[in-house]
C-alpha atoms as a PDB file:
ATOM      1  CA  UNK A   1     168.114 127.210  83.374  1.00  0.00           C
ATOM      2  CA  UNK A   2     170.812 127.143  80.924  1.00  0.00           C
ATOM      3  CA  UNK A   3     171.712 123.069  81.879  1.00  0.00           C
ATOM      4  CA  UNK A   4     169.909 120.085  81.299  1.00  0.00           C
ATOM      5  CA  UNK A   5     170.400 116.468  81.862  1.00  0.00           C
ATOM      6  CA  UNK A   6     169.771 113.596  79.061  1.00  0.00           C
ATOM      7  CA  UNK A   7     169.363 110.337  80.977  1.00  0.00           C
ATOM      8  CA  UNK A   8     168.523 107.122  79.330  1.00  0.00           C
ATOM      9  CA  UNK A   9     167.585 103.269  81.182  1.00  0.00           C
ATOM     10  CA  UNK A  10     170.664 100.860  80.655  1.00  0.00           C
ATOM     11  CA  UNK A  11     171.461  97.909  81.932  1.00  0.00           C
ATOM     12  CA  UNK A  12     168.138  96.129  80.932  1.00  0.00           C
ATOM     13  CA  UNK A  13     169.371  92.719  79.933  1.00  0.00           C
ATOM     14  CA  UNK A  14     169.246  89.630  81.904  1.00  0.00           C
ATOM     15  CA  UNK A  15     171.703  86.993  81.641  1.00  0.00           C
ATOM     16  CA  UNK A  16     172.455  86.169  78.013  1.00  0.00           C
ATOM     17  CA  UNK A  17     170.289  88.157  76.854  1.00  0.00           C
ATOM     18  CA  UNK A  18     170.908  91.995  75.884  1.00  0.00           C
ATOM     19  CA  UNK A  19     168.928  95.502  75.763  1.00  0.00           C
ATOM     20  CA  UNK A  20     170.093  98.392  73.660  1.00  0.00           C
ATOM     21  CA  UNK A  21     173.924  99.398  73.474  1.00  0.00           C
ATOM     22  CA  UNK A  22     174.798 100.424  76.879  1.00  0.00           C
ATOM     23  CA  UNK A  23     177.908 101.540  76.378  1.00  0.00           C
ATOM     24  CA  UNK A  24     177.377 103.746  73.156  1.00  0.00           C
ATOM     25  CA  UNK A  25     174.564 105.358  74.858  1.00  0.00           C
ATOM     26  CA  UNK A  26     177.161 106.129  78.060  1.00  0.00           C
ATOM     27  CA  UNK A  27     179.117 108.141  75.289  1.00  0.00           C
ATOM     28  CA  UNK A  28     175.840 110.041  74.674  1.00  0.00           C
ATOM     29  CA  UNK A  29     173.832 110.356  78.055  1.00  0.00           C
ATOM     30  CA  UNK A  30     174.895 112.035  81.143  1.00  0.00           C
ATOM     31  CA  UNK A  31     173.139 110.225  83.695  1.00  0.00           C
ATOM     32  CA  UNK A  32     172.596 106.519  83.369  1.00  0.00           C
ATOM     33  CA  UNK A  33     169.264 104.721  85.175  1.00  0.00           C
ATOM     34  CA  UNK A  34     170.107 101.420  86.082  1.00  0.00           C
ATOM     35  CA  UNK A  35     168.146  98.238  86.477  1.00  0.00           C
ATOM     36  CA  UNK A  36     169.065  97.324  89.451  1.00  0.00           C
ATOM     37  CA  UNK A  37     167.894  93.173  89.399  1.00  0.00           C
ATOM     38  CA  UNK A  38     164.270  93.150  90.084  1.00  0.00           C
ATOM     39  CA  UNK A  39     162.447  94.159  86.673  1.00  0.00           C
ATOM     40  CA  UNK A  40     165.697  93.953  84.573  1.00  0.00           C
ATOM     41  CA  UNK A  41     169.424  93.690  85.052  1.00  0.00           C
ATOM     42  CA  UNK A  42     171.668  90.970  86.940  1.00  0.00           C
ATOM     43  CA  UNK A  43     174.715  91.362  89.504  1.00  0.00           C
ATOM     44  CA  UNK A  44     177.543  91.165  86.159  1.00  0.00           C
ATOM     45  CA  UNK A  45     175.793  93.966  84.181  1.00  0.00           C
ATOM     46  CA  UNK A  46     175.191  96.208  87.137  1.00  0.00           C
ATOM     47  CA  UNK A  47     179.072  96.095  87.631  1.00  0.00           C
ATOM     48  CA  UNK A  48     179.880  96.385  83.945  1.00  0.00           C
ATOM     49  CA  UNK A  49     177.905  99.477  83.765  1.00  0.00           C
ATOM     50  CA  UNK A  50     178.995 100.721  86.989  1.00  0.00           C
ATOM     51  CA  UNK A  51     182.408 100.675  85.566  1.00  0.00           C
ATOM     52  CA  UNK A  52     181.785 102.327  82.311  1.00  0.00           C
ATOM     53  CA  UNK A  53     179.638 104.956  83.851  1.00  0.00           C
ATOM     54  CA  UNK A  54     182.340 106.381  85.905  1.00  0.00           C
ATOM     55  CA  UNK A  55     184.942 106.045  83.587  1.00  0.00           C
ATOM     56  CA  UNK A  56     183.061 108.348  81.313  1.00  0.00           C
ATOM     57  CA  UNK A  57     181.674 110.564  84.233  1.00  0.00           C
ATOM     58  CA  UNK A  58     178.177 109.795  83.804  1.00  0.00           C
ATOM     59  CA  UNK A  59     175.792 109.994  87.028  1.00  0.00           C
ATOM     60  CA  UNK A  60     174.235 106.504  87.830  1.00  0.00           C
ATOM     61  CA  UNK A  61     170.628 106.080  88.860  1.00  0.00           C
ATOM     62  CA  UNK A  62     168.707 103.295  90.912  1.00  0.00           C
ATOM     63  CA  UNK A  63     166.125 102.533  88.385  1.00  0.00           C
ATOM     64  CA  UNK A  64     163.789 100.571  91.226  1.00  0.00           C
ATOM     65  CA  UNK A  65     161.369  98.253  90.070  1.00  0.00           C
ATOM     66  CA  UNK A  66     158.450  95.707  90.884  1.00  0.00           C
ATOM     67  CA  UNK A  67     159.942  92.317  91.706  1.00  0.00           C
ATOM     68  CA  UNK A  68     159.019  91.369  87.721  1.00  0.00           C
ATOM     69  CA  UNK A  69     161.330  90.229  85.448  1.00  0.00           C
ATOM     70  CA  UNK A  70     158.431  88.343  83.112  1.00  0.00           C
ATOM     71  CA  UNK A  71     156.831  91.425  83.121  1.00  0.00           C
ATOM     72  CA  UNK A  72     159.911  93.683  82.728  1.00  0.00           C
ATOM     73  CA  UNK A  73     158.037  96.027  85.798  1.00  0.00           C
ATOM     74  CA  UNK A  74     155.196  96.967  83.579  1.00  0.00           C
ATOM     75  CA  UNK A  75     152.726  95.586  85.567  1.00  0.00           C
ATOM     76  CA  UNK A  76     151.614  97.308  88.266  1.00  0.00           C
ATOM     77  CA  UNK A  77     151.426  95.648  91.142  1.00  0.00           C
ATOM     78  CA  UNK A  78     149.584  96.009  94.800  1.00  0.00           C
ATOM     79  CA  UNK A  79     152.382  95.831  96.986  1.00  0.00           C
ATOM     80  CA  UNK A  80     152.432  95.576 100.960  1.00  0.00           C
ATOM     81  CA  UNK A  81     153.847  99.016 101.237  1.00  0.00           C
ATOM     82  CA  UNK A  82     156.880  97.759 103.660  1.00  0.00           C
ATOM     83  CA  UNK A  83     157.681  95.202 101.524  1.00  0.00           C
ATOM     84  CA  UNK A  84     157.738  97.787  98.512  1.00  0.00           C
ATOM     85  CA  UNK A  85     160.159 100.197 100.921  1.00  0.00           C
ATOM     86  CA  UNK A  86     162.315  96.776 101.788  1.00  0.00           C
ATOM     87  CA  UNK A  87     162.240  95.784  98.249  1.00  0.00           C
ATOM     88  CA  UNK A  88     163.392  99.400  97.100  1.00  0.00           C
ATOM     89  CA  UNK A  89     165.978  99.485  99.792  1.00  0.00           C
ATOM     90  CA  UNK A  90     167.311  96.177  98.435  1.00  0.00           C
ATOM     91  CA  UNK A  91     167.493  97.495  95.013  1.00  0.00           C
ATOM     92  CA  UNK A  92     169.576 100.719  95.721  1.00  0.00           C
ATOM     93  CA  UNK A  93     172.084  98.800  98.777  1.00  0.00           C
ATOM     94  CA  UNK A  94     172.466  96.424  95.505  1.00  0.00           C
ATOM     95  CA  UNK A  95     173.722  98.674  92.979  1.00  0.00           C
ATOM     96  CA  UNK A  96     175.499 101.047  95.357  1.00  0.00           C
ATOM     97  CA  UNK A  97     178.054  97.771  96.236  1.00  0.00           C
ATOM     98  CA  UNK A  98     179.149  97.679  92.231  1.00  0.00           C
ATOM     99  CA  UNK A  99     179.237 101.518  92.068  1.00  0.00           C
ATOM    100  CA  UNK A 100     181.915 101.399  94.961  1.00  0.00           C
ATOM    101  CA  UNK A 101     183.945  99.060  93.779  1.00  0.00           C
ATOM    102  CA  UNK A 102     184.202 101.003  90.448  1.00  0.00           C
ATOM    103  CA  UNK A 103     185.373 103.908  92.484  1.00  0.00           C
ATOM    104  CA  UNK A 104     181.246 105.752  92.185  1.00  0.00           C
ATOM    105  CA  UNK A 105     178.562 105.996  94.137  1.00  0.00           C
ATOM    106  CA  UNK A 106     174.211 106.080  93.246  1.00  0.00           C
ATOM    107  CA  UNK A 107     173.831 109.461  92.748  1.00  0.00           C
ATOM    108  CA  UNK A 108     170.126 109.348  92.388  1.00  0.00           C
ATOM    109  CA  UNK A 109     166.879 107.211  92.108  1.00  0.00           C
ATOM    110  CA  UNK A 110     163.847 106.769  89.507  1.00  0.00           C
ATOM    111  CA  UNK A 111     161.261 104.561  89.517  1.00  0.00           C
ATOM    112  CA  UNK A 112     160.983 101.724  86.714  1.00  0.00           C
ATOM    113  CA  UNK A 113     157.535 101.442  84.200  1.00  0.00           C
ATOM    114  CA  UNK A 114     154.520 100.903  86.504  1.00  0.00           C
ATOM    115  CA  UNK A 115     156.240 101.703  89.615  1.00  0.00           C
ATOM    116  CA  UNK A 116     157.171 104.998  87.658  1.00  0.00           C
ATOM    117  CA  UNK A 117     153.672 105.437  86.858  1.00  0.00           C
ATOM    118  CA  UNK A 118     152.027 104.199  90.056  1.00  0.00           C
ATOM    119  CA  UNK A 119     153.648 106.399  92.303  1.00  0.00           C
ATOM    120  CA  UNK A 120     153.149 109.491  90.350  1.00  0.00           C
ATOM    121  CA  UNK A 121     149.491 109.236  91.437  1.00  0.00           C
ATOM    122  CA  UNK A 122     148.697 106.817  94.282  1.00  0.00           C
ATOM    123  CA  UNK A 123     150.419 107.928  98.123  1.00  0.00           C
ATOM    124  CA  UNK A 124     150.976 104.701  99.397  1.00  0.00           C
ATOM    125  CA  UNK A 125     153.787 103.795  97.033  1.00  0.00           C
ATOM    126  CA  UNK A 126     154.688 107.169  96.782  1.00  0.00           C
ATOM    127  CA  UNK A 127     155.582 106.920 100.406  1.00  0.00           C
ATOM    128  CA  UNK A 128     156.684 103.800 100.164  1.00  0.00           C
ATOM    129  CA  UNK A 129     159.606 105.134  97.093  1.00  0.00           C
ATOM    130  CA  UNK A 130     160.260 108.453  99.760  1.00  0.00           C
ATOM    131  CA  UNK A 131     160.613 105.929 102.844  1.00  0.00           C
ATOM    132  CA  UNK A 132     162.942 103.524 101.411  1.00  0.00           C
ATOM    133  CA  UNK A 133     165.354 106.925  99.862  1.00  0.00           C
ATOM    134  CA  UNK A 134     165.291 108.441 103.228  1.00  0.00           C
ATOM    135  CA  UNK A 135     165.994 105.397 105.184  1.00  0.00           C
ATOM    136  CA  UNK A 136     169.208 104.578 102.925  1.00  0.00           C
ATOM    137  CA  UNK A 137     170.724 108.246 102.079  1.00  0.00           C
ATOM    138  CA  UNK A 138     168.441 111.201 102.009  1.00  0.00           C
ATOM    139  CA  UNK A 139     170.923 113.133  99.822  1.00  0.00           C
ATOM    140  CA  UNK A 140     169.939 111.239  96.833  1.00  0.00           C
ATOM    141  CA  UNK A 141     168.008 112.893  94.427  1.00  0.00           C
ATOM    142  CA  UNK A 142     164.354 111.607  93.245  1.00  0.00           C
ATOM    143  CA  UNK A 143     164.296 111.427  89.056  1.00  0.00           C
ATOM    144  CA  UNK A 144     160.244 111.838  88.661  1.00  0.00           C
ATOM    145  CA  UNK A 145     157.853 113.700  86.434  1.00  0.00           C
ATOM    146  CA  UNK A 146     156.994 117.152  87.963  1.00  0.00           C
ATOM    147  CA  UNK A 147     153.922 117.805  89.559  1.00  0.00           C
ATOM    148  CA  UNK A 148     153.326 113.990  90.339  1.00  0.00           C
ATOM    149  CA  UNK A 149     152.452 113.265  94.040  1.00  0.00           C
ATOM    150  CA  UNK A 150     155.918 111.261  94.326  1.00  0.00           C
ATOM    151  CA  UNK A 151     157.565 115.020  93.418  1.00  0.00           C
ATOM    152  CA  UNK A 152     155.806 116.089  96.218  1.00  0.00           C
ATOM    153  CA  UNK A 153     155.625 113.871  98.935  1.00  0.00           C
ATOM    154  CA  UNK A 154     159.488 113.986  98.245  1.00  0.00           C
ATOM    155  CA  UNK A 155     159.955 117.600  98.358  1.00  0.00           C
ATOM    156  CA  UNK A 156     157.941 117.462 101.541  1.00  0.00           C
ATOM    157  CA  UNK A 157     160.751 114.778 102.999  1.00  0.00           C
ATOM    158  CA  UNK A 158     162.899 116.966 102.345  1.00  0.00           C
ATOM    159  CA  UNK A 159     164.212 115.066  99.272  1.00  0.00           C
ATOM    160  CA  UNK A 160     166.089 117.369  95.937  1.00  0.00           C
ATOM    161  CA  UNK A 161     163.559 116.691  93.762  1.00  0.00           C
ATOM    162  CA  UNK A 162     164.425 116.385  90.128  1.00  0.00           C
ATOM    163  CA  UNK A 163     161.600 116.401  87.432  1.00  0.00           C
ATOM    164  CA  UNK A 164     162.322 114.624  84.139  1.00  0.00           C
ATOM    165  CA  UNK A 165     160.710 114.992  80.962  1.00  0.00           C
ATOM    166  CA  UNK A 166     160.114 112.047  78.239  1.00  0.00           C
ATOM    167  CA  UNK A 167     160.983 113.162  74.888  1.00  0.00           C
ATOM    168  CA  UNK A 168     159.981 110.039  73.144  1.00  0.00           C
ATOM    169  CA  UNK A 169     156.882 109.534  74.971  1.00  0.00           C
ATOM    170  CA  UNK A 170     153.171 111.366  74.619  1.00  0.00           C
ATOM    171  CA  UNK A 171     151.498 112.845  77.808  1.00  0.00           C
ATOM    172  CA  UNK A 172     147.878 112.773  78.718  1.00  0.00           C
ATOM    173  CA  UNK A 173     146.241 116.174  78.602  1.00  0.00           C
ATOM    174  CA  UNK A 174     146.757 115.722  82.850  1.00  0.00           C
ATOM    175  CA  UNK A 175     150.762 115.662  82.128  1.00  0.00           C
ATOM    176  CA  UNK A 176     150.967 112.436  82.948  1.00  0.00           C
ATOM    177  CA  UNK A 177     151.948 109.771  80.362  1.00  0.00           C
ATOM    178  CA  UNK A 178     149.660 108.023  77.993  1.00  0.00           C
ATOM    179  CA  UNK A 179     149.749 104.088  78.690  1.00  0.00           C
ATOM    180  CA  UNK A 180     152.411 101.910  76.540  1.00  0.00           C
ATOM    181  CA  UNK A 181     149.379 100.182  75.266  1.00  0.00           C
ATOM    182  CA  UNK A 182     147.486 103.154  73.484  1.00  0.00           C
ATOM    183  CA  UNK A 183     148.215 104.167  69.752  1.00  0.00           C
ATOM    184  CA  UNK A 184     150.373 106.681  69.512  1.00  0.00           C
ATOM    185  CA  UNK A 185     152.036 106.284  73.254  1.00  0.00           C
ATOM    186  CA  UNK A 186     156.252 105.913  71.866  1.00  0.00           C
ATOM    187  CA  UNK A 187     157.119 108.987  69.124  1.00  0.00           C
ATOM    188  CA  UNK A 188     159.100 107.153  66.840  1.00  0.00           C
ATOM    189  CA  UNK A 189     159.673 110.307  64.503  1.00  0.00           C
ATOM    190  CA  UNK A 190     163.553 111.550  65.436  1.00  0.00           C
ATOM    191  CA  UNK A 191     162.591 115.058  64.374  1.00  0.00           C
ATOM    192  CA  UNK A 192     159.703 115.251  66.580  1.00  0.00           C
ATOM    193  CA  UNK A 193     161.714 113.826  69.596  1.00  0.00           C
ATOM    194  CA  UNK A 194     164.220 116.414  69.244  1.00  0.00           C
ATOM    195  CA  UNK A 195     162.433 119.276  68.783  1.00  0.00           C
ATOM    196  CA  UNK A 196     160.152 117.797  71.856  1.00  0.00           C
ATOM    197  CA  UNK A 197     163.072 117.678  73.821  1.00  0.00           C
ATOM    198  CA  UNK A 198     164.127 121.033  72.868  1.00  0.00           C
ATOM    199  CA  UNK A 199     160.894 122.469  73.668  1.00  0.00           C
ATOM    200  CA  UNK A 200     161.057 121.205  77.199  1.00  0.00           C
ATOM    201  CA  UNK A 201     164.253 122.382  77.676  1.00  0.00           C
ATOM    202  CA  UNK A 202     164.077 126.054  76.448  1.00  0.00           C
ATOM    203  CA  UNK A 203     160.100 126.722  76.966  1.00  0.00           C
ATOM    204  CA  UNK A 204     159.424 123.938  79.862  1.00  0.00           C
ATOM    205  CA  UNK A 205     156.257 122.773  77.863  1.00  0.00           C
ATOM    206  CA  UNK A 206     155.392 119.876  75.747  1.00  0.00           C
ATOM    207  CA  UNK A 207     152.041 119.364  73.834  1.00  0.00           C
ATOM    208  CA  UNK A 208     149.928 116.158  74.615  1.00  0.00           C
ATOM    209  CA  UNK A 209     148.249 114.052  72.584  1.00  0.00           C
ATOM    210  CA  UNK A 210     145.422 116.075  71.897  1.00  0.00           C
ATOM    211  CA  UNK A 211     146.776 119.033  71.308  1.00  0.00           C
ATOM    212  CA  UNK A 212     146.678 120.585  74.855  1.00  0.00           C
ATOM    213  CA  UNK A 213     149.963 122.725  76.234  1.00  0.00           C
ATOM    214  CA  UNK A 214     151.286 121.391  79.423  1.00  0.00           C
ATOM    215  CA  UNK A 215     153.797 123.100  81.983  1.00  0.00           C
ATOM    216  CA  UNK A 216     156.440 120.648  82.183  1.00  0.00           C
ATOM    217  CA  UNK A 217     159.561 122.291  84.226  1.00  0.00           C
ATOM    218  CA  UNK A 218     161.927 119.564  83.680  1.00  0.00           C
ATOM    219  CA  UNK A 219     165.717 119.230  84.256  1.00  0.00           C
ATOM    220  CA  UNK A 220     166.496 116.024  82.775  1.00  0.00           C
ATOM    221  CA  UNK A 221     165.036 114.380  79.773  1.00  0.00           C
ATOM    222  CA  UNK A 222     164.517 110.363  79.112  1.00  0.00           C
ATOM    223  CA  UNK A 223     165.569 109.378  75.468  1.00  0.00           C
ATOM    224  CA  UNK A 224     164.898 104.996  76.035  1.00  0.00           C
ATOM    225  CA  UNK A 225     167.476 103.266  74.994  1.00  0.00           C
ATOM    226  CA  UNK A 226     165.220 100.211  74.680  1.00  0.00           C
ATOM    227  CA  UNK A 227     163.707 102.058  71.096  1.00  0.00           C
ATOM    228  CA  UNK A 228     164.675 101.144  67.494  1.00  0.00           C
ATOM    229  CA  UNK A 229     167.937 103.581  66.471  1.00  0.00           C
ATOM    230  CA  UNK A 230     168.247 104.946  70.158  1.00  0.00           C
ATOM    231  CA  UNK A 231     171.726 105.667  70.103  1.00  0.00           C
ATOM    232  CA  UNK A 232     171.472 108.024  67.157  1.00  0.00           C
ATOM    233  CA  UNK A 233     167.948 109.368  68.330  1.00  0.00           C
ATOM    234  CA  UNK A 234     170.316 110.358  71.664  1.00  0.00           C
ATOM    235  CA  UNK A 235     172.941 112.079  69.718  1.00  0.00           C
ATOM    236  CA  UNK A 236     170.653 113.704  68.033  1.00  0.00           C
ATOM    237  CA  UNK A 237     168.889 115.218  70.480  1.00  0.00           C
ATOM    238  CA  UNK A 238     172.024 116.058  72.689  1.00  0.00           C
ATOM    239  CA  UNK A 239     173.209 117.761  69.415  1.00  0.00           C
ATOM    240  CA  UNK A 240     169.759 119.684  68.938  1.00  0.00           C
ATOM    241  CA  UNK A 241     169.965 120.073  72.851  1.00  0.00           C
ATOM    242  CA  UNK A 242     173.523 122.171  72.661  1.00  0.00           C
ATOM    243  CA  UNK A 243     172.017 123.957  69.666  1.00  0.00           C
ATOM    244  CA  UNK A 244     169.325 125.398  71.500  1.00  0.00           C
ATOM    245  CA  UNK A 245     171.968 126.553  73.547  1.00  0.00           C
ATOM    246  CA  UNK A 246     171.461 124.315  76.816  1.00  0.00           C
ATOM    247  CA  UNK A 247     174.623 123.038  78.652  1.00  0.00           C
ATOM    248  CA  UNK A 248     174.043 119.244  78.709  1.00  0.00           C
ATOM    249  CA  UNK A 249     175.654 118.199  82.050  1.00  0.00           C
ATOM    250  CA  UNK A 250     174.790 115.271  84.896  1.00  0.00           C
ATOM    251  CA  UNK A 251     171.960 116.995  86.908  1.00  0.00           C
ATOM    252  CA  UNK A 252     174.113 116.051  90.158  1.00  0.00           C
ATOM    253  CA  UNK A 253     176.998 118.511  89.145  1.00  0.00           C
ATOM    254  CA  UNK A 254     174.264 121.455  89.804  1.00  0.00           C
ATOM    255  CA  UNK A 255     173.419 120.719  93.702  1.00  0.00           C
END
């Protein structure tokens, strides 16, 4: 494929209190995740955001969470699996109202920290994440890592799967993610992260932390915008992206 996506998490403040440069990374990113209340994120930034993404054409994401602000949703939790469709359900209805009055709409949804996590491996709140999509528009796309069991359970639905790719992150030799807590977990090296992202982009690979090659066909890739320098560690790999040769375009534009 000769597109990709860059997508970062905005919107992660609460309140008074502020997360990254939103709106220099919406100069940067072409598809904006947004916190949509429940981990991070408030009613006033989820409009603000809403407005600035379409204005600069950017797609906008439910980022769905655990109901965890003191936590910022990276705890997992044991939901009752309706309340975890209700409480998704709630999350996307939510954003969707500020994305229509700025003349947009949620083009997609992803999963928050352990939610993101959880339901790459466990079915319950895999199902639970497919249920609550399906109920409220099952022509939004699902933002997940590939080969997780939300990518398929989704596919299965009958979901457009989209698998994402973290270039700031290292993977487990299993392709999933190593835990936030383990040495090592957030690259902080810019030149790594961009020639990580490139990698995934052009080869569809990326080497965990111990060396092993995993298959990672990915169509977006996650630069945080929560990280020290993020807006110039986007830039720069959206610069080392177009290099490379890849179109970098909202995934949404493709269907």
């Amino acid at each position: 494929m000769s597109s990709i996506d860059l997508n970062a998490d905005l919107g992660e403040g609460f309140g008074r209190w502020t997360l990254g440069d939103d709106e220099a990374l919406l100069d940067i990113v072409t598809s904006a995740n947004v916190a949509c209340g429940f981990h991070a994120g408030d009613p006033s930034t989820m409009h603000r955001i809403g407005v600035a993404a379409v204005q600069r054409g950017v797609a906008i994401g439910a980022q769905v969470g655990y109901r965890d602000l003191a936590g910022f949703g990276r705890r997992r939790i044991d939901y009752d699996l309706d309340e975890l469709r209700d409480d998704i359900l709630y999350q996307i209805g939510a954003l969707e109202a500020f994305c229509r009055v700025a003349g947009g709409q949620v083009d997609y949804v992803k999963p928050h920290g352990a939610l993101y996590n959880t339901a790459a491996v466990d079915e319950g709140q895999a199902a639970a994440v497919v249920a609550a999509i399906r109920a409220y528009d099952p022509a939004l796309s699902v933002l997940c890592q590939p080969g997780s069991v939300l990518a398929r359970l989704a596919a299965v639905a009958g979901l457009t799967v989209v698998g994402e790719g973290f270039a700031d992150r290292a993977y487990q030799a299993d392709g999933t993610l190593m835990p936030r807590s383990a040495d090592g977990a957030l690259i902080h090296d810019a030149d790594q992260v961009v020639a990580r992202a490139v990698r995934m982009a052009v080869a569809g690979e990326v080497e965990s932390a111990d060396g092993e090659l995993i298959t990672c066909d990915v169509q977006s890739i996650c630069v945080h915008g929560d990280t020290p320098g993020a807006v110039d560690l986007a830039a720069r790999v959206r610069a080392g992206l177009a290099e490379a040769g890849r179109t970098v375009g909202p995934f949404v534009s493709w269907r």
